[in-house]
Protein backbone atom coordinates (compact mmCIF):
# COMPACT_ATOMS: atom_id res chain seq x y z
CA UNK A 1 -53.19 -101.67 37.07
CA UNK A 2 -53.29 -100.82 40.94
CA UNK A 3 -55.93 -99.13 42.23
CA UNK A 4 -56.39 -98.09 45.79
CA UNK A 5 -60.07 -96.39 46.75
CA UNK A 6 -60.31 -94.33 50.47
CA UNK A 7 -63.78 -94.65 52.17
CA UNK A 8 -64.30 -98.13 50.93
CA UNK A 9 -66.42 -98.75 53.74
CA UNK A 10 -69.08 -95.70 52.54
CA UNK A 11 -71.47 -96.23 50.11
CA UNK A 12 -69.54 -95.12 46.99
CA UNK A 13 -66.47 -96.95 48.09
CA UNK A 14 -68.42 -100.08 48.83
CA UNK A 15 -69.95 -99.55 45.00
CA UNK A 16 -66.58 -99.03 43.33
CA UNK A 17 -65.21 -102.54 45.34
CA UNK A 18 -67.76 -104.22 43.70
CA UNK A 19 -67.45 -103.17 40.25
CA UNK A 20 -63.32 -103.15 40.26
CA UNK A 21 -63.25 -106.19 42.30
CA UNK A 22 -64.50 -108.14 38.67
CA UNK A 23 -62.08 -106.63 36.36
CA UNK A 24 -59.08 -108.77 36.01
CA UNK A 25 -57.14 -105.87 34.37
CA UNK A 26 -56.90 -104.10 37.98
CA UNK A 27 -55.38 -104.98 41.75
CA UNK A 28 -57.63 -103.52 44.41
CA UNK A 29 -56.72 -102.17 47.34
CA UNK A 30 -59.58 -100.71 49.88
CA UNK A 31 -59.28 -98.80 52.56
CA UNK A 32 -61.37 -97.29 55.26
CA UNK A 33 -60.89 -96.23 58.80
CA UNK A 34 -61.41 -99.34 61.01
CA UNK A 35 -63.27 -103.01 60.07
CA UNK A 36 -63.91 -103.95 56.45
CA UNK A 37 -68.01 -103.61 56.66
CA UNK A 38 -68.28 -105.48 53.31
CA UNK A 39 -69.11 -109.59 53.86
CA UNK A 40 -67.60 -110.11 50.28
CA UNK A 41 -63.85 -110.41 50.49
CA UNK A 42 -62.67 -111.72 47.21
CA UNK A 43 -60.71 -110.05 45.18
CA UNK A 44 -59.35 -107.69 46.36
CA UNK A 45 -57.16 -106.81 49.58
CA UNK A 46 -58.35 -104.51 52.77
CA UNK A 47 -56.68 -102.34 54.37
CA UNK A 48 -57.56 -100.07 57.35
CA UNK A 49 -56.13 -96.41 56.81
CA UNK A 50 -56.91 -93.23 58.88
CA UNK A 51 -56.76 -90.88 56.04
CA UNK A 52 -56.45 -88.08 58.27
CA UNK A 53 -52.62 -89.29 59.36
CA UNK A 54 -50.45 -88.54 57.06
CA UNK A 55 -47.98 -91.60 58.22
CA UNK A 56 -50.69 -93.96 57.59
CA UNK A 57 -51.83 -92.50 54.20
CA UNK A 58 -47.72 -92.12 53.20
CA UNK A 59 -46.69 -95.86 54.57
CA UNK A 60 -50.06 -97.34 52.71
CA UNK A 61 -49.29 -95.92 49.23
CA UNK A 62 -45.40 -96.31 49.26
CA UNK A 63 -46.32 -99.66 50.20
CA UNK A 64 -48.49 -100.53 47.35
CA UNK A 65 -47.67 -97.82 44.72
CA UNK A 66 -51.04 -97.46 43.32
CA UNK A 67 -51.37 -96.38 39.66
CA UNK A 68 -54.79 -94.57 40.75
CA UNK A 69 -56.20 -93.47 44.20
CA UNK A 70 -60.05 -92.76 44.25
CA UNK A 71 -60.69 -90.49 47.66
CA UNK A 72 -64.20 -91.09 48.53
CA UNK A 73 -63.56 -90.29 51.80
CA UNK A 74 -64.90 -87.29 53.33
CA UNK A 75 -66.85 -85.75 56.19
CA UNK A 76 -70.32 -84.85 54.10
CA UNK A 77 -72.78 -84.28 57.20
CA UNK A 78 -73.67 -80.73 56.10
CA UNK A 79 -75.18 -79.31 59.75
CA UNK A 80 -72.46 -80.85 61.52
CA UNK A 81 -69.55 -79.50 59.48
CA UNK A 82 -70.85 -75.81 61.15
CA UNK A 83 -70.40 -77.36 64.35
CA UNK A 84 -67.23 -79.06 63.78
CA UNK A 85 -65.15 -76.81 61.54
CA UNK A 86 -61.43 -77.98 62.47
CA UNK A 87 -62.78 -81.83 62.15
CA UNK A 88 -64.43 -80.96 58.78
CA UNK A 89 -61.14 -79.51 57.39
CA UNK A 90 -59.16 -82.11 58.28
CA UNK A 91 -60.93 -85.21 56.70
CA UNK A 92 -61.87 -82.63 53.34
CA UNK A 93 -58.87 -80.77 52.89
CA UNK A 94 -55.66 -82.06 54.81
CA UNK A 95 -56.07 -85.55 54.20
CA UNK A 96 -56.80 -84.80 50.29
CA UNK A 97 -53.24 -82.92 50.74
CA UNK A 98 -51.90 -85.90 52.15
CA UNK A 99 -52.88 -88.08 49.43
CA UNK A 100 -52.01 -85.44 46.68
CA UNK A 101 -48.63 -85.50 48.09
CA UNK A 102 -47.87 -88.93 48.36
CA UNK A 103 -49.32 -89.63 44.40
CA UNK A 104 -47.09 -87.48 43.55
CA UNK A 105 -44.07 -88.84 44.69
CA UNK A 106 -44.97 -92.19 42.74
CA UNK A 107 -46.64 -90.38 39.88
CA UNK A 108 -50.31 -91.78 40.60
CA UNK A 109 -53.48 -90.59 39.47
CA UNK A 110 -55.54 -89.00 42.46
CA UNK A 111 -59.24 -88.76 41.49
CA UNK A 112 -61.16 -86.68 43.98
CA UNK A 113 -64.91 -86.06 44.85
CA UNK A 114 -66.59 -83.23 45.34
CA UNK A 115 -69.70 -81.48 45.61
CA UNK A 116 -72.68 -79.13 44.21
CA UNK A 117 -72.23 -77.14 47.61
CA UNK A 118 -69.59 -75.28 46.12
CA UNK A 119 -72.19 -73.28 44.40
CA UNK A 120 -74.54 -71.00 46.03
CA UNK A 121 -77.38 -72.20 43.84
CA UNK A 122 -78.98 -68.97 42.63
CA UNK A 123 -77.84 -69.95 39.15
CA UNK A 124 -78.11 -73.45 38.59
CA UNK A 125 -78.07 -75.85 36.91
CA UNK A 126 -73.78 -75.39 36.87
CA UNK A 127 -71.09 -76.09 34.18
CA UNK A 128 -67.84 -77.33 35.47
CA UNK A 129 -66.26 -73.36 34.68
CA UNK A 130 -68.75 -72.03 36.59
CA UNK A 131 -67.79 -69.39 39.69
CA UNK A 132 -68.19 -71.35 42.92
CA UNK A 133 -69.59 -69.55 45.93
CA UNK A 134 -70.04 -71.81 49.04
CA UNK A 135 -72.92 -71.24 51.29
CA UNK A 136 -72.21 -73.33 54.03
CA UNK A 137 -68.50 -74.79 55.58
CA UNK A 138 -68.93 -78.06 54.27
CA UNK A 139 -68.73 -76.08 50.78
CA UNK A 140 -65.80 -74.08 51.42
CA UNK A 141 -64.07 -77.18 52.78
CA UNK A 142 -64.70 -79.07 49.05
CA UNK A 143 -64.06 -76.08 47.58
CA UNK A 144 -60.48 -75.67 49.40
CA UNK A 145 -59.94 -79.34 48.71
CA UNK A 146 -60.29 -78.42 44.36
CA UNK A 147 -58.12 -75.34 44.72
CA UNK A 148 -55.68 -77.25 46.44
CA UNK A 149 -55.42 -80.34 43.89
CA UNK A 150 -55.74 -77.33 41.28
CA UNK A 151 -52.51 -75.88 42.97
CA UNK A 152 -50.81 -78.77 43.01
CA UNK A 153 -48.45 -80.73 40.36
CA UNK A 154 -50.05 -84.24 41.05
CA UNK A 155 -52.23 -85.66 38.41
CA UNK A 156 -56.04 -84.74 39.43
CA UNK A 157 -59.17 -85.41 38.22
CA UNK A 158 -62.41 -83.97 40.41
CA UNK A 159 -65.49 -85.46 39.72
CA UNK A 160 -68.45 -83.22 41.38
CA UNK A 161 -72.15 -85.35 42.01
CA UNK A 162 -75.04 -84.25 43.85
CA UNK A 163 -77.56 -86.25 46.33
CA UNK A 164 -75.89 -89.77 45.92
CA UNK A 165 -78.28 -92.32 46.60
CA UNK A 166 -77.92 -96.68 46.67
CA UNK A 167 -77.81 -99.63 48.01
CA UNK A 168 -74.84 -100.75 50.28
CA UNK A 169 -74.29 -103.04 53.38
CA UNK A 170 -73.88 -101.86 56.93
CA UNK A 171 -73.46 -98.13 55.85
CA UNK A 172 -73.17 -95.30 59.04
CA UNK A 173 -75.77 -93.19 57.31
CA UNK A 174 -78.83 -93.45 54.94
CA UNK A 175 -79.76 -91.77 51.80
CA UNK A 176 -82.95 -89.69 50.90
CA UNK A 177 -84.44 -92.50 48.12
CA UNK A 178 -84.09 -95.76 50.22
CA UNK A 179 -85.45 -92.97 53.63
CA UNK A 180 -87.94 -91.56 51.62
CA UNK A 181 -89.53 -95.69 50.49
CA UNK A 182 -88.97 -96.59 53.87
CA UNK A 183 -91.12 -93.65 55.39
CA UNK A 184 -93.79 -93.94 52.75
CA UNK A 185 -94.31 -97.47 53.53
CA UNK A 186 -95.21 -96.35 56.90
CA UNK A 187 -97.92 -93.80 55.74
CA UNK A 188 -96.23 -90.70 58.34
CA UNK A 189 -97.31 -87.55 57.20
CA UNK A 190 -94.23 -86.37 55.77
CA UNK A 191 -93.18 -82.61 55.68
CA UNK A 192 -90.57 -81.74 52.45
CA UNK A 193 -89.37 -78.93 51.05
CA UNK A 194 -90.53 -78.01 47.49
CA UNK A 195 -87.60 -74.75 47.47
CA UNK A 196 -84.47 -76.57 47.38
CA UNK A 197 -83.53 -78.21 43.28
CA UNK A 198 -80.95 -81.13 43.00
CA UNK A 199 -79.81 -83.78 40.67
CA UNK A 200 -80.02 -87.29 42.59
CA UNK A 201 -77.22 -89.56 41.61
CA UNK A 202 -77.68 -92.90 41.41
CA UNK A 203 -74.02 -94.16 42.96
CA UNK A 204 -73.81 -96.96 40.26
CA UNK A 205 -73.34 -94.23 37.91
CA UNK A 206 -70.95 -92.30 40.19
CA UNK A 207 -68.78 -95.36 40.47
CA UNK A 208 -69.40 -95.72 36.69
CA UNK A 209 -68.03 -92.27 35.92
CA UNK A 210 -64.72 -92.97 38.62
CA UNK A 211 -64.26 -96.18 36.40
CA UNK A 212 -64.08 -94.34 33.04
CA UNK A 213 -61.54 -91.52 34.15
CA UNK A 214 -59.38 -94.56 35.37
CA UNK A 215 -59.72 -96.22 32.23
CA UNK A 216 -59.38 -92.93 29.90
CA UNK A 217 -56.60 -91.18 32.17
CA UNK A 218 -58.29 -87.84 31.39
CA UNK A 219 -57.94 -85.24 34.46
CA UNK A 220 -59.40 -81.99 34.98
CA UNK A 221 -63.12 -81.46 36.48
CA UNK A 222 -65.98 -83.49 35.38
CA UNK A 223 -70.17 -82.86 36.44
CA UNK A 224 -71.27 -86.63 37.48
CA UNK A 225 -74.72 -86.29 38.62
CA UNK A 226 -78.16 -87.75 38.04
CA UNK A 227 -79.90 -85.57 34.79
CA UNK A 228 -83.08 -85.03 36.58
CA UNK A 229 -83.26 -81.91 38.10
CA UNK A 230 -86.11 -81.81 40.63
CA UNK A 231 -87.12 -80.65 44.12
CA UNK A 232 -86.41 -82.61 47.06
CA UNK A 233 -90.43 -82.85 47.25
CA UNK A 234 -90.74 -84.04 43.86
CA UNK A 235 -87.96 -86.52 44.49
CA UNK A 236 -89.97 -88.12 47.44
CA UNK A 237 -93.23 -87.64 45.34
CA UNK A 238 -91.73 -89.55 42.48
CA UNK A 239 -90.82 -92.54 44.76
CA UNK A 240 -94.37 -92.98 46.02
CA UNK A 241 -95.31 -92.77 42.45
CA UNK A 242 -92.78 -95.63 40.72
CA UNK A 243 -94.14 -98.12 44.01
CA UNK A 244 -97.93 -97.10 43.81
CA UNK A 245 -97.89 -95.45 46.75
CA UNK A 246 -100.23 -92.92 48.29
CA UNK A 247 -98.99 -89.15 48.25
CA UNK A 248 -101.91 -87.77 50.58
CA UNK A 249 -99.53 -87.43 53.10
CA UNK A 250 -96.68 -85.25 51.33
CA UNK A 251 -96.78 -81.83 52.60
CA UNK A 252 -94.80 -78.86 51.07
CA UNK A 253 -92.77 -76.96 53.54
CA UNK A 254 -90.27 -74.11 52.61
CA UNK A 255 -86.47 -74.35 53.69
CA UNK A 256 -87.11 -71.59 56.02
CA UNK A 257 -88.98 -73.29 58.58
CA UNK A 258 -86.64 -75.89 59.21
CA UNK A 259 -84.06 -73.80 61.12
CA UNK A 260 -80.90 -75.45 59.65
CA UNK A 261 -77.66 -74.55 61.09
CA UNK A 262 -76.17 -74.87 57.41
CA UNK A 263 -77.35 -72.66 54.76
CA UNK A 264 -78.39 -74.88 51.12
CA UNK A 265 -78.15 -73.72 47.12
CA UNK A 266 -81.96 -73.45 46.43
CA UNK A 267 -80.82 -74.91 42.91
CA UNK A 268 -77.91 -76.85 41.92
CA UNK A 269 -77.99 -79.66 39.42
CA UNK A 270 -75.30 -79.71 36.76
CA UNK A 271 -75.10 -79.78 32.89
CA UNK A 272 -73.16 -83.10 32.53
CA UNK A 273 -72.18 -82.55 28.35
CA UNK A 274 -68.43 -82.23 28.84
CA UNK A 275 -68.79 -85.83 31.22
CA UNK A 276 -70.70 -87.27 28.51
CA UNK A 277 -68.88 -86.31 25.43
CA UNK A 278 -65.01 -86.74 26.86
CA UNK A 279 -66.01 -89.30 29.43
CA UNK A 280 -68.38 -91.86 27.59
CA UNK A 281 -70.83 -91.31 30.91
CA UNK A 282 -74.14 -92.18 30.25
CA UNK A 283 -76.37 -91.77 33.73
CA UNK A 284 -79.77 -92.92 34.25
CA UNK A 285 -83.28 -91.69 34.63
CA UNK A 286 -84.35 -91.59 37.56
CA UNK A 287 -87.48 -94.11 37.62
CA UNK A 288 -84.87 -96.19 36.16
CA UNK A 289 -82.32 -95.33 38.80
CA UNK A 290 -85.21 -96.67 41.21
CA UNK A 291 -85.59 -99.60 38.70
CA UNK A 292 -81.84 -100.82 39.21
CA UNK A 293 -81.81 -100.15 42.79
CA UNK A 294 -85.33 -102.76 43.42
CA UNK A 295 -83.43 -105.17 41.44
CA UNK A 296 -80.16 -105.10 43.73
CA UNK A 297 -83.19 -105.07 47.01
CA UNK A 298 -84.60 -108.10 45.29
CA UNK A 299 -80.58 -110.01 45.00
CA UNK A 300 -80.14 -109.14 48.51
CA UNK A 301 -83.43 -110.59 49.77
């Protein structure tokens, strides 16, 4: 089988290299915009692909014929999809056309990422049937990206996570579990806000989850989150508790008083039974999400 993943270079598309990379079953193809960042480069092939032009993204998979794309690609800087509207759109919505249209015409399976910002969090946690209502553009622009694969006659499968969090090499932006360590370490006085709920997803599982709707072929939209549903404050607290650390510093701050340009669902997190039952996933707790991730720190020491 043929697989081709967008965004390799991010930290989900780095994870999903490293896991399909060992399966002898599958031919990988990554892609990213620009230089492979990954120092491994066996077993699979790189490619660098602007999925924004539609030339590149058609030449790349008439080239290769992929039996599954995974589009982990995306522009997912909340604030600065406000500011940037036209450059949001295009990297979330045209370029998932783009890719939609060229599976089609060689009958590949597109699996596509999206987001708990499609939901304006007043009634969370959310079932995949659930009516969206996007708060900020970021979530209108995943949201246009589902209605358009739900529109179209390729074969889909969405796959919505929360908060992804991990361990990856040379990635352009952090996450809030390996910030949130890093910072306590320090001892700052920390300010967090105890009003906005998520589900942080540990991307081993997210890659696990992309893996099993390969394997199974099953389409349609699938919840693939973390199954603790906590604060962002609670999140950082229960960090500094799994590495003994002091909390004295934590303070609670509201959403309010941070003057965001981007509006945020006070409470997302997802009920993940239709992932587990028809999908075999099987995500982690998170003390032992932080367990797996100190054992990867620990390999890479």
């Amino acid at each position: 089988m043929k697989v081709l993943v967008t965004g390799s270079n991010g930290l989900l598309g780095q994870k999903l290299v490293q896991k399909l990379k060992c399966d002898l079953s599958i031919f990988l193809i990554a892609t990213s915009k620009g230089k492979n960042r990954l120092s491994n480069r066996d077993g699979y092939i790189y490619v660098s692909v602007d999925v924004t032009n539609k030339e590149e993204v058609d030449n790349v998979i008439a080239y290769h014929k992929p039996n599954v794309v995974i589009n982990t690609a995306a522009m997912t800087n909340v604030d600065l999809c406000e500011d940037k509207k036209n450059e949001c759109d295009l990297l979330n919505v045209d370029a998932v056309g783009y890719l939609a249209d060229a599976c089609e015409r060689i009958n590949a399976h597109l699996i596509h990422i999206s987001t708990d910002f499609i939901f304006d969090g007043e009634d969370g946690p959310y079932r995949e049937e659930d009516f969206p209502n996007p708060l900020s553009y970021y979530g209108l622009s995943k949201l246009k990206s589902e209605q358009l694969l739900q529109a179209h006659s390729v074969k889909w499968t969405i796959l919505r996570t929360i908060v992804v969090f991990g361990i990856g090499e040379n990635l352009s932006k952090g996450n809030i579990v390996l910030w949130a360590k890093e910072a306590l370490c320090k001892g700052d006085a920390l300010n967090i806000v105890d009003d906005q709920y998520r589900a942080p997803t540990l991307v081993d599982d997210l890659a696990d989850i992309c893996i099993l709707a390969i394997k199974k072929k099953t389409l349609g939209i699938f919840n693939a989150s973390g199954k603790d549903i906590m604060s962002i404050y609670e999140i950082v607290e229960r960090v500094a508790e799994y590495y003994g650390m002091s909390t004295d510093n934590l303070n609670k701050i509201s959403t309010a008083t941070l003057n965001q340009k981007a509006v945020r669902p006070p409470k997302t997190g997802f009920i993940l039974d239709k992932s587990i039952n028809e999908l075999g996933y099987k995500p982690h707790s998170f003390e032992e999400c932080l367990a797996i991730m100190d054992e990867q720190i620990k390999t890479m020491d």
